[in-house]
C-alpha atoms as a PDB file:
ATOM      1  CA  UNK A   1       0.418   3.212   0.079  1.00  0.00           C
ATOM      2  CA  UNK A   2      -1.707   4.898  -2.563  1.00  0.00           C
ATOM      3  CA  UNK A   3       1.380   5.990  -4.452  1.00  0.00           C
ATOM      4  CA  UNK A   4       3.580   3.016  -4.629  1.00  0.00           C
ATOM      5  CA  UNK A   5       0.256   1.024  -5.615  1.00  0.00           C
ATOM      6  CA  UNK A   6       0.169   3.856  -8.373  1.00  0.00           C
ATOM      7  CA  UNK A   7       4.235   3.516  -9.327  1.00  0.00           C
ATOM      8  CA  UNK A   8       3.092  -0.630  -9.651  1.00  0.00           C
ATOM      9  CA  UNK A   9       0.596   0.008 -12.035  1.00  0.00           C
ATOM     10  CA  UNK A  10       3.155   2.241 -14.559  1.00  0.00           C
ATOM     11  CA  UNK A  11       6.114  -0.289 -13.848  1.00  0.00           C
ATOM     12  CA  UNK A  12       5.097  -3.686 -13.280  1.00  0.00           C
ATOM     13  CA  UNK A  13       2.594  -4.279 -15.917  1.00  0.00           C
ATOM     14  CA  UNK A  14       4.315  -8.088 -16.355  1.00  0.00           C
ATOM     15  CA  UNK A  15       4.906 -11.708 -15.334  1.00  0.00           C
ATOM     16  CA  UNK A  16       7.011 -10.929 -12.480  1.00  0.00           C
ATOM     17  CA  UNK A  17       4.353  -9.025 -10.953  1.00  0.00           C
ATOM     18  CA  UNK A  18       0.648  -9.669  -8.766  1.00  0.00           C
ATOM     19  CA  UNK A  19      -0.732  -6.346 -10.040  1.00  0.00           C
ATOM     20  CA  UNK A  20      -0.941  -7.463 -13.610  1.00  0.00           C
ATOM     21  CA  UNK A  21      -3.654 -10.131 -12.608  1.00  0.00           C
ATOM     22  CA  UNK A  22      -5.762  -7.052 -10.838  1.00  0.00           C
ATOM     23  CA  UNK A  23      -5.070  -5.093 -14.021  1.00  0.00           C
ATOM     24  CA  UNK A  24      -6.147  -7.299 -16.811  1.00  0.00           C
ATOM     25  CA  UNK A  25      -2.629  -6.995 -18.267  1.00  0.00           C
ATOM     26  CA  UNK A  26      -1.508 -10.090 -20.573  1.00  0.00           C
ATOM     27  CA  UNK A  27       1.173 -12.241 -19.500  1.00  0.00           C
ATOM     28  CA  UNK A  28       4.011 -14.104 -21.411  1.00  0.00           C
ATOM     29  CA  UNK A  29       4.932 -16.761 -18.980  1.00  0.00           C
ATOM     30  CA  UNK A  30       7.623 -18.606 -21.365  1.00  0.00           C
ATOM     31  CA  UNK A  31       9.254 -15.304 -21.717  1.00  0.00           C
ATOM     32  CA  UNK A  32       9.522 -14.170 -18.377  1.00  0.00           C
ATOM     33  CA  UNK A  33      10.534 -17.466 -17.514  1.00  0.00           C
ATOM     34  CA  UNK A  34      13.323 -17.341 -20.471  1.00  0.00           C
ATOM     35  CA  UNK A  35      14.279 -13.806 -19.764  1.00  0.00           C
ATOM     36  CA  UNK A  36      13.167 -12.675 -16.856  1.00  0.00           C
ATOM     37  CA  UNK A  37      13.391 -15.510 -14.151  1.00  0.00           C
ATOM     38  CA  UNK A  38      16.272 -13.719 -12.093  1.00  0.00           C
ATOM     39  CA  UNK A  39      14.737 -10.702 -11.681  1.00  0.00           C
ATOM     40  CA  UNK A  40      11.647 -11.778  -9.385  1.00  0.00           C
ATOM     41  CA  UNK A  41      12.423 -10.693  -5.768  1.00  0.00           C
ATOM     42  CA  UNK A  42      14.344  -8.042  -7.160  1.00  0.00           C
ATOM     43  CA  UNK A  43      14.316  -4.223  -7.216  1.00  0.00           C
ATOM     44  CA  UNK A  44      12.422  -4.587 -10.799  1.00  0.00           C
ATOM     45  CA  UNK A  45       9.947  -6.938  -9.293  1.00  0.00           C
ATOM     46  CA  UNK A  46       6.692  -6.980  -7.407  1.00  0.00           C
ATOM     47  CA  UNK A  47       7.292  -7.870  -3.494  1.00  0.00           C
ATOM     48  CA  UNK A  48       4.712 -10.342  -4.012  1.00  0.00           C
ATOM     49  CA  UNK A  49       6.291 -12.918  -5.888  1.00  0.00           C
ATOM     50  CA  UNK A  50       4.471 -15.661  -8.559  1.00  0.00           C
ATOM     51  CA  UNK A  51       1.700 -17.997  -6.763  1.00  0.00           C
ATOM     52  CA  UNK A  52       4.081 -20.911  -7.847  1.00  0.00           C
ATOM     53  CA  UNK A  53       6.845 -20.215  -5.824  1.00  0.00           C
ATOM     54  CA  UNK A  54       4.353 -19.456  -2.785  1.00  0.00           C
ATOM     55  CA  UNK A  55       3.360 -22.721  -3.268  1.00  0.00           C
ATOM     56  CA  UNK A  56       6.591 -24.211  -2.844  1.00  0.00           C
ATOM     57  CA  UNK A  57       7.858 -21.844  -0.598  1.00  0.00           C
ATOM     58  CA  UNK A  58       5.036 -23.438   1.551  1.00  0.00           C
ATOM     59  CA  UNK A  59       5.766 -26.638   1.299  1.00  0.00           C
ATOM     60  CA  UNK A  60       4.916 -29.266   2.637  1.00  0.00           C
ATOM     61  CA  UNK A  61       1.660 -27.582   3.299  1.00  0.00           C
ATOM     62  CA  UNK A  62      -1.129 -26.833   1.023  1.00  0.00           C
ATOM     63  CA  UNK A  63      -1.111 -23.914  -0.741  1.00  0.00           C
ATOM     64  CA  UNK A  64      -0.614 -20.011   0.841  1.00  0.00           C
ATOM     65  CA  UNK A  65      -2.161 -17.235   1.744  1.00  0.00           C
ATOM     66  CA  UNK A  66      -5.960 -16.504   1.697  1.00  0.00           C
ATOM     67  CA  UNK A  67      -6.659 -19.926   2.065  1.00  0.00           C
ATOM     68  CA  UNK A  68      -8.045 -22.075   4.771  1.00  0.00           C
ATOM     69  CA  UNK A  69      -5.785 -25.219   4.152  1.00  0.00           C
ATOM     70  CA  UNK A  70      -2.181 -25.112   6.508  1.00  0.00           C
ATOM     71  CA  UNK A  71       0.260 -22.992   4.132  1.00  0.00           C
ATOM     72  CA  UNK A  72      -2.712 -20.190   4.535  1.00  0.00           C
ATOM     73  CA  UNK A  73      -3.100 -20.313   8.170  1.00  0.00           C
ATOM     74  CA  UNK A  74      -0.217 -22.503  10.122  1.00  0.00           C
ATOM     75  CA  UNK A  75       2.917 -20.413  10.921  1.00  0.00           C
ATOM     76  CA  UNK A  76       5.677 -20.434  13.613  1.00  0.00           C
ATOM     77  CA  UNK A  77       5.528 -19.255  16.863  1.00  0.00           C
ATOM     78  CA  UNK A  78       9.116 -18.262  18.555  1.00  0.00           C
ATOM     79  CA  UNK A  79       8.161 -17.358  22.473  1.00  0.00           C
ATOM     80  CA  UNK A  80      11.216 -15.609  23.988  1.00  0.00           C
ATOM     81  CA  UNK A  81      11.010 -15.232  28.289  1.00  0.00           C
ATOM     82  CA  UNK A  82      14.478 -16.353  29.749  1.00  0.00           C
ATOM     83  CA  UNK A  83      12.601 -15.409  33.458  1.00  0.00           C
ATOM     84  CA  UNK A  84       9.926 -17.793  32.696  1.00  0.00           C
ATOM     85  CA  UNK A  85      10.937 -20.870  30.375  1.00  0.00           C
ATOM     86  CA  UNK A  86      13.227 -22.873  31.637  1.00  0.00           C
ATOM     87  CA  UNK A  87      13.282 -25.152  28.849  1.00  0.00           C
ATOM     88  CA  UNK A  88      14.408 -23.303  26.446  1.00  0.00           C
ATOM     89  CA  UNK A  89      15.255 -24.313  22.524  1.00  0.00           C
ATOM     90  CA  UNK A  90      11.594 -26.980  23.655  1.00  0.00           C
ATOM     91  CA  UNK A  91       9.182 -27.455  21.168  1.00  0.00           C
ATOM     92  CA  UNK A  92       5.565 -27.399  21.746  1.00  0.00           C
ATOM     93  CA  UNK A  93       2.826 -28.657  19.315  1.00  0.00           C
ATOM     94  CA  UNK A  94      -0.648 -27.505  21.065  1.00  0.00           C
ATOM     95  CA  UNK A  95      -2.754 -26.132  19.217  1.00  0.00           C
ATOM     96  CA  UNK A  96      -2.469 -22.168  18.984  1.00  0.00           C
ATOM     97  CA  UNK A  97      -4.036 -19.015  17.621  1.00  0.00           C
ATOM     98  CA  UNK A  98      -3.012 -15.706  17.419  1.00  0.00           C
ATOM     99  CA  UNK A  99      -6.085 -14.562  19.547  1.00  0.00           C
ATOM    100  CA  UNK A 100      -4.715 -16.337  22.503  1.00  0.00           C
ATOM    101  CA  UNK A 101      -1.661 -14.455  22.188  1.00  0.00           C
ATOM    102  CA  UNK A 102      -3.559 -11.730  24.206  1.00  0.00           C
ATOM    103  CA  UNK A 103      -4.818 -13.454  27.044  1.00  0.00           C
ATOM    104  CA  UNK A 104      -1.490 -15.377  27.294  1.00  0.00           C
ATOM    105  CA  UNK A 105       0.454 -11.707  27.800  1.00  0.00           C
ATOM    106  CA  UNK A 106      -2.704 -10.239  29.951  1.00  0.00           C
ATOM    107  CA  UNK A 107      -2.074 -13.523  32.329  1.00  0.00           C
ATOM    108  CA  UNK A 108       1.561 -13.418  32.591  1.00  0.00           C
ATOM    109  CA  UNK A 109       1.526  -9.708  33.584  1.00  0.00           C
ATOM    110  CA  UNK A 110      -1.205  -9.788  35.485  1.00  0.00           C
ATOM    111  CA  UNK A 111      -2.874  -6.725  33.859  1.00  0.00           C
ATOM    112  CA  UNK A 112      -6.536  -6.403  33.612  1.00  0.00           C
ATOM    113  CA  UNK A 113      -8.808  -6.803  30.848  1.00  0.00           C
ATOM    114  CA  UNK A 114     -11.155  -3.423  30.648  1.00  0.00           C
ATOM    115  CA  UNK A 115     -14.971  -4.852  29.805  1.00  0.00           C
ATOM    116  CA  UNK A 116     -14.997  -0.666  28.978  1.00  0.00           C
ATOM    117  CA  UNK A 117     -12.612   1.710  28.046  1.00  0.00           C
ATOM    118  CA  UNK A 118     -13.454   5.250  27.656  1.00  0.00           C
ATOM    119  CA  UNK A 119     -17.392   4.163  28.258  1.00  0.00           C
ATOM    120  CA  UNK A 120     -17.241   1.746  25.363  1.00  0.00           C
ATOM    121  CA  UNK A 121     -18.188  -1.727  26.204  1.00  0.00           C
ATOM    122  CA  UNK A 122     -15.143  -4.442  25.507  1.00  0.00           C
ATOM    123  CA  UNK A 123     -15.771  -7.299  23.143  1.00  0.00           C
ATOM    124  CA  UNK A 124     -14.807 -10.418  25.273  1.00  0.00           C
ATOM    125  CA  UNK A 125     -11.685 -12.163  24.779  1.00  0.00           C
ATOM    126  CA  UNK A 126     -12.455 -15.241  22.003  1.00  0.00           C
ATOM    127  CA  UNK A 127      -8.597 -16.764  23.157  1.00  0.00           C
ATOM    128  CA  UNK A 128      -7.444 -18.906  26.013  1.00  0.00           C
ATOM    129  CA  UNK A 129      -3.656 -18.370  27.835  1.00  0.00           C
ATOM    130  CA  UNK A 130      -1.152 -20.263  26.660  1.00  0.00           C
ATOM    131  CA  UNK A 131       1.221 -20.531  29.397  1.00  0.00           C
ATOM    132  CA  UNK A 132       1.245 -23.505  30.994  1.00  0.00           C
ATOM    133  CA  UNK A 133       2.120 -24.998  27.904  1.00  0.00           C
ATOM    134  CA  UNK A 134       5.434 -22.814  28.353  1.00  0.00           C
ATOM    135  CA  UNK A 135       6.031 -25.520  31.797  1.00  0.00           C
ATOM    136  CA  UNK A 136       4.330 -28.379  30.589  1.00  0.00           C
ATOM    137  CA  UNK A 137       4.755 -30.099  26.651  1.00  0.00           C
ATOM    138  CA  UNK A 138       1.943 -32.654  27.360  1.00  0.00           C
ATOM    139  CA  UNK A 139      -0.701 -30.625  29.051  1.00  0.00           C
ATOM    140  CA  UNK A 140      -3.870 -30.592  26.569  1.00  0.00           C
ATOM    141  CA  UNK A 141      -4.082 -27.239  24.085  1.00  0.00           C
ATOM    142  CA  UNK A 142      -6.800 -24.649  26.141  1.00  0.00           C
ATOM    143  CA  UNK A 143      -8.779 -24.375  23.564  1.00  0.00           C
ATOM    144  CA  UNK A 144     -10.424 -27.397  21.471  1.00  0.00           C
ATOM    145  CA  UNK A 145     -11.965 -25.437  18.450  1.00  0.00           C
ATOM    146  CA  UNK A 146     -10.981 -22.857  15.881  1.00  0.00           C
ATOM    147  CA  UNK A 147     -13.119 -21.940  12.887  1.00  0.00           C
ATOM    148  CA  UNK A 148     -11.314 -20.264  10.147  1.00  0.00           C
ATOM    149  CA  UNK A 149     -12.766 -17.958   6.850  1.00  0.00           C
ATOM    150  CA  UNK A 150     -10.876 -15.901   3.916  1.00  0.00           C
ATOM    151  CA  UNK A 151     -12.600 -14.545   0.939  1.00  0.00           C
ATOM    152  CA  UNK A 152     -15.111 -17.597   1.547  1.00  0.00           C
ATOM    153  CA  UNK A 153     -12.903 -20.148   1.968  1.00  0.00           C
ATOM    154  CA  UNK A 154     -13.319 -21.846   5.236  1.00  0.00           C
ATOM    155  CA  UNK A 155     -11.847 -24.328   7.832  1.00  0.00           C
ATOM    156  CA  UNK A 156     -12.264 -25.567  11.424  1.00  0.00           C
ATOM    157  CA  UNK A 157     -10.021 -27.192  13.310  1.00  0.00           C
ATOM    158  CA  UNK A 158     -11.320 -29.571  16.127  1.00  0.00           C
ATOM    159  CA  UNK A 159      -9.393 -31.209  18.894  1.00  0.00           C
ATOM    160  CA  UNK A 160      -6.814 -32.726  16.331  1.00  0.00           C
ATOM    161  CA  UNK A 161      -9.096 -32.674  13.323  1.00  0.00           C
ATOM    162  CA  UNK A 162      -9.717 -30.056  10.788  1.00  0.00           C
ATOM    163  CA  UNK A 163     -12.308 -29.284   7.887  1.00  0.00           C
ATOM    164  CA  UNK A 164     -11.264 -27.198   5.171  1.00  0.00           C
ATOM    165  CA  UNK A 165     -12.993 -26.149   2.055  1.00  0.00           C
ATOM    166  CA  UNK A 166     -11.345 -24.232  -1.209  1.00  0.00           C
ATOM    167  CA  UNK A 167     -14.775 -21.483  -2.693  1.00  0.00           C
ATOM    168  CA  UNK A 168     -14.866 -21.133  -6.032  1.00  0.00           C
ATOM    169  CA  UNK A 169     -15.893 -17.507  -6.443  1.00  0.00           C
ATOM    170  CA  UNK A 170     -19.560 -17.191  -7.739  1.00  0.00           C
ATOM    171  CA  UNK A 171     -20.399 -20.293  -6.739  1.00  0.00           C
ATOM    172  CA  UNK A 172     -22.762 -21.104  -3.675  1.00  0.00           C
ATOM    173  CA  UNK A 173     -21.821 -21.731  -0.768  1.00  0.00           C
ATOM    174  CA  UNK A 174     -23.575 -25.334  -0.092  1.00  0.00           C
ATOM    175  CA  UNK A 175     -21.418 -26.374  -3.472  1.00  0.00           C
ATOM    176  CA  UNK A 176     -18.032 -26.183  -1.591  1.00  0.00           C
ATOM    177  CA  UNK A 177     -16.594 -29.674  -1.493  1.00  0.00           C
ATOM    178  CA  UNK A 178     -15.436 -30.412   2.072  1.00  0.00           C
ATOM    179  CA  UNK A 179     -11.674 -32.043   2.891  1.00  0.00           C
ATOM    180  CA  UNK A 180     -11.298 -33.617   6.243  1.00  0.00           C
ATOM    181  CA  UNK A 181      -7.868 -34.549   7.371  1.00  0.00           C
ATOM    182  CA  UNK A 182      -6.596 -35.878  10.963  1.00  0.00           C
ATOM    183  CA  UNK A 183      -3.942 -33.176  11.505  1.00  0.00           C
ATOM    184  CA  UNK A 184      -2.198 -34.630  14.872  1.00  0.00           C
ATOM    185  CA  UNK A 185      -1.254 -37.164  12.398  1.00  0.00           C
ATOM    186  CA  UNK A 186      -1.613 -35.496   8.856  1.00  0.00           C
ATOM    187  CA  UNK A 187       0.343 -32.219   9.395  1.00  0.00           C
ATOM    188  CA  UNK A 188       0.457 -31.450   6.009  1.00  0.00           C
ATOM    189  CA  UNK A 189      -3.410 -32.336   5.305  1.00  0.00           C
ATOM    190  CA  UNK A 190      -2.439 -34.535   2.226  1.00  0.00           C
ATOM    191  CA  UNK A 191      -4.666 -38.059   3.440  1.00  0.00           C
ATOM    192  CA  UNK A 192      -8.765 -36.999   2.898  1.00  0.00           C
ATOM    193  CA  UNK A 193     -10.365 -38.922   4.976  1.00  0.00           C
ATOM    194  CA  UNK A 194     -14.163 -37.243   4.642  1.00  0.00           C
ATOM    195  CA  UNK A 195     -15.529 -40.678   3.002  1.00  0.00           C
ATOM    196  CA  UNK A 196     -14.238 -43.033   5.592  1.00  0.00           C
ATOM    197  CA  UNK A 197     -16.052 -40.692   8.381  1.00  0.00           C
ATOM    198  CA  UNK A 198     -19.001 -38.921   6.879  1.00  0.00           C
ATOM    199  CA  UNK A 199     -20.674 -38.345  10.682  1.00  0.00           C
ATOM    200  CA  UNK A 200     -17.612 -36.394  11.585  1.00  0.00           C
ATOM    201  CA  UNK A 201     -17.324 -34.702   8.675  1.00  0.00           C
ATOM    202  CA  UNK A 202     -21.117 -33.280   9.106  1.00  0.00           C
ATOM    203  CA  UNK A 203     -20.895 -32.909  12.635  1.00  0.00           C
ATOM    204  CA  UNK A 204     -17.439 -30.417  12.180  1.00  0.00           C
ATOM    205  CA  UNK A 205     -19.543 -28.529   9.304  1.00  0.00           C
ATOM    206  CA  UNK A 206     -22.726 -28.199  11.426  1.00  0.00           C
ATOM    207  CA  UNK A 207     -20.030 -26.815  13.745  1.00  0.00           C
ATOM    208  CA  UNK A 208     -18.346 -24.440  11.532  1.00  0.00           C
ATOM    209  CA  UNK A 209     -21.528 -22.900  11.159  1.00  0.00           C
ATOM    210  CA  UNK A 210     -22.463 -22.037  14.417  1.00  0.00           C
ATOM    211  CA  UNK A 211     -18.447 -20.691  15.425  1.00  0.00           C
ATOM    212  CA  UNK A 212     -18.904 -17.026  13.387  1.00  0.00           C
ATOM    213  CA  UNK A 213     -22.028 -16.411  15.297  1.00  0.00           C
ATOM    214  CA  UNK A 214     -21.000 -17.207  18.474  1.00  0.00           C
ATOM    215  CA  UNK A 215     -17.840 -14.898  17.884  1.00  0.00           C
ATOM    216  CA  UNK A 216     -19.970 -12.117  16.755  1.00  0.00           C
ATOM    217  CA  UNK A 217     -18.732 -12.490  12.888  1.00  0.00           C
ATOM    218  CA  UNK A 218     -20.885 -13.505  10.109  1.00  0.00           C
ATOM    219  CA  UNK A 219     -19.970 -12.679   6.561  1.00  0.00           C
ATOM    220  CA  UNK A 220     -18.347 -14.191   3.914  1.00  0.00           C
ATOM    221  CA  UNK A 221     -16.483 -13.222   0.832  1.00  0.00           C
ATOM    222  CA  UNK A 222     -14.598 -10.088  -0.527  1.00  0.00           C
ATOM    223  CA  UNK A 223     -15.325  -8.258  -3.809  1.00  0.00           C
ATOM    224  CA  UNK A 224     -11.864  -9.579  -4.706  1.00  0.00           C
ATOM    225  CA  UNK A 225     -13.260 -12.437  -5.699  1.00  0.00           C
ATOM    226  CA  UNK A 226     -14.972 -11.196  -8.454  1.00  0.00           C
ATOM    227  CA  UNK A 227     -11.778 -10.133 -10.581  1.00  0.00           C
ATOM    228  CA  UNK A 228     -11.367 -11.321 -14.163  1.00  0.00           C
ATOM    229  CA  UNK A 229     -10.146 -15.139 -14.838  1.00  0.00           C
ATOM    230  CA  UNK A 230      -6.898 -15.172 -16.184  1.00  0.00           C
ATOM    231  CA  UNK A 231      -5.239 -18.749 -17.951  1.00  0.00           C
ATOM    232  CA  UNK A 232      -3.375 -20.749 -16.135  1.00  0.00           C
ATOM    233  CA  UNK A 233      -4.633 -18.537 -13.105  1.00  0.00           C
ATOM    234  CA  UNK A 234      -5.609 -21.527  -9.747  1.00  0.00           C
ATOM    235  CA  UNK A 235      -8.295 -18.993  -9.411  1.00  0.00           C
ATOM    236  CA  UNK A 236     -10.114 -18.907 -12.161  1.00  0.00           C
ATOM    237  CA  UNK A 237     -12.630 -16.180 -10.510  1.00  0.00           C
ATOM    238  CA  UNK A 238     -14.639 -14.506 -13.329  1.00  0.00           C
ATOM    239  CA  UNK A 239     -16.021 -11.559 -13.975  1.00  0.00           C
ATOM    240  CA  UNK A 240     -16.174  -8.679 -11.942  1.00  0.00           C
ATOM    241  CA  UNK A 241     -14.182  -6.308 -14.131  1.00  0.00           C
ATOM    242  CA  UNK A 242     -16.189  -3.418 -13.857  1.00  0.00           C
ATOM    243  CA  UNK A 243     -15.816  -3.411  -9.837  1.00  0.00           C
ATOM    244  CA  UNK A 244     -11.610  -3.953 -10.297  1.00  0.00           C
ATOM    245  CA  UNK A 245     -11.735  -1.102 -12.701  1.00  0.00           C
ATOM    246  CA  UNK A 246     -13.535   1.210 -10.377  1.00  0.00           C
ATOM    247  CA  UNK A 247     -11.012   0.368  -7.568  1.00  0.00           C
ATOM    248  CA  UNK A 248      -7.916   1.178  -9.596  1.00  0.00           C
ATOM    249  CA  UNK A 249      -9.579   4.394 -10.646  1.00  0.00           C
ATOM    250  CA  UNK A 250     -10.009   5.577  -6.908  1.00  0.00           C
ATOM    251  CA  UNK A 251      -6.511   4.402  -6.021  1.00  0.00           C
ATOM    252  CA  UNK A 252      -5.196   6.747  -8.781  1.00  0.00           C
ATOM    253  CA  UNK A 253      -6.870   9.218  -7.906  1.00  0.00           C
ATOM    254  CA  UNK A 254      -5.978   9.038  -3.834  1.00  0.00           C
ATOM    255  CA  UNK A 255      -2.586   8.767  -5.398  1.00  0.00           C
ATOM    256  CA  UNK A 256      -3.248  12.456  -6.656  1.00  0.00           C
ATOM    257  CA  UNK A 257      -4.909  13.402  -3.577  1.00  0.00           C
ATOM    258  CA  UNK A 258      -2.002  12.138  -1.453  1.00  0.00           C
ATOM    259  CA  UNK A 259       0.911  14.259  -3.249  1.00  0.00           C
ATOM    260  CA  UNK A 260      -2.223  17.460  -2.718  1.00  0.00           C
ATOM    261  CA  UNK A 261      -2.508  16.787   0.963  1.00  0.00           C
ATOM    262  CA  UNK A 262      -6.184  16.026   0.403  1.00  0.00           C
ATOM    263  CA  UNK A 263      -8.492  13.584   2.222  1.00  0.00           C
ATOM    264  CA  UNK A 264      -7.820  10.253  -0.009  1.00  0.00           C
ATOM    265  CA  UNK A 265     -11.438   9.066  -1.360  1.00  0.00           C
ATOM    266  CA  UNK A 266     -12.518   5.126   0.003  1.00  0.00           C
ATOM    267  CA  UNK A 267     -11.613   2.639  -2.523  1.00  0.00           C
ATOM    268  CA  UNK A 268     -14.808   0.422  -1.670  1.00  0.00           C
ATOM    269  CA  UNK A 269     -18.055   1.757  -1.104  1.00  0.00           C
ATOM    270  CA  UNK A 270     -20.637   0.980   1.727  1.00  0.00           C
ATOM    271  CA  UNK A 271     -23.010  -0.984  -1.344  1.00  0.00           C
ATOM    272  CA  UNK A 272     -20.004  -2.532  -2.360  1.00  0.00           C
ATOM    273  CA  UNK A 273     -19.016  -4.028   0.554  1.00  0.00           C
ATOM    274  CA  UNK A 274     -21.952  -6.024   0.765  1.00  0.00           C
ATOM    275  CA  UNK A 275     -21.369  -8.176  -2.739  1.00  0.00           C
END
């Protein structure tokens, strides 16, 4: 990893590239787009393509990864058991996260969950099965709550409805502005309905609060969130280039370390973990 993060650093210092956000390097958007437009997704490209076209390759929902809204956290499920669906080519639309994927295959094969393993004590399983909805399309979801966080933005979803909030890095917290959106009827979370129902909309933030603690996770944020604002950027994080510098510095050098066989060096520090 170290050394084709080093090879995108020499080679994609452009437009068609994500690392030349993390590297500061300037971009000429009309000219990519005039000259360069074909090549993204290419062999002369970065893998990770423009946030634009993640937006629309997202679409109808709202924008992609790292965030809390439904192109950063809905995806499709294909469940594949010709001895145990008879319906196949159904579709389901309970509600379903990837954490009840385990219980659902610890169920169905009747293996045990360990509360220790090797004298280690076993986090509990956070997930319900999903398999009777594999029988049943009507029977209710098995879980009524999910609480959702990335780089401090945040979302819970609640029996149908879901809170979702987009952080503006360096701001507080209690500044986020709060969306709520009925999703058994708003799939695509476009229809903000938090000033028509201001007691739900409380009630489902009082509750994303207490969800981290109760699943033994409490932090918030990433130090990626302080990297330098760029124009035109949806982003717009600023500051923080003295921390992105320091990163790229330590992946170059594990990239030496790699092709030396030596231990590679960690790329964020224990202080630095905690901004």
């Amino acid at each position: 990893m170290a050394v084709v993060l080093f090879a995108s650093l020499v080679v994609w210092r452009n437009a068609k590239s994500d690392i030349s956000f993390f590297v500061g390097s300037p971009e000429n958007i009309d000219d990519t787009v005039a000259t360069q437009l074909d090549d993204i997704g290419g062999p002369h490209s970065s893998c990770n393509y423009p946030w634009g076209w993640a937006q629309a390759g997202n679409t109808p929902l709202r924008w992609y990864k790292q965030n809390t809204y439904g192109g950063g956290v809905r995806d499709p499920l294909v469940v594949h058991w010709p001895g145990g669906i008879d319906d196949g080519g159904c579709i389901r639309t309970q509600f379903c996260h990837v954490i009840d994927l385990a219980p659902t295959i610890l169920e169905l094969t009747g293996a045990p969950t360990p509360e220790q393993y090797h004298g280690i004590p076993q986090m509990p399983l956070h997930g319900k099965s999903i398999s009777s909805t594999f029988t049943d399309g009507a029977v209710p979801a098995p879980r009524s709550r999910q609480y959702f966080e990335q780089f401090g933005h945040r979302g819970l979803w609640d029996d149908g409805w879901k809170i979702t909030t987009y952080h503006q890095a360096g701001q507080p917290f209690d500044d986020d502005e709060w969306g709520l959106f009925h999703v058994d009827e708003d799939f695509s979370e476009c229809h903000d309905l938090a000033v028509e129902n201001p007691e739900r909309l409380r009630e489902m933030i009082d509750a994303w609060w207490v969800e981290p603690v109760r699943h033994g996770r409490f932090t918030m944020g990433h130090p990626f969130l302080n990297l330098p604002n760029v124009i035109g950027s949806p982003h717009n994080s600023a500051g923080g280039g003295a921390w992105r510098d320091e990163y790229l510095r330590r992946a170059v050098r594990n990239c030496r370390r790699a092709l030396l066989g030596e231990a590679p060096q960690n790329l964020i520090g224990p202080a630095e973990r905690m901004l």
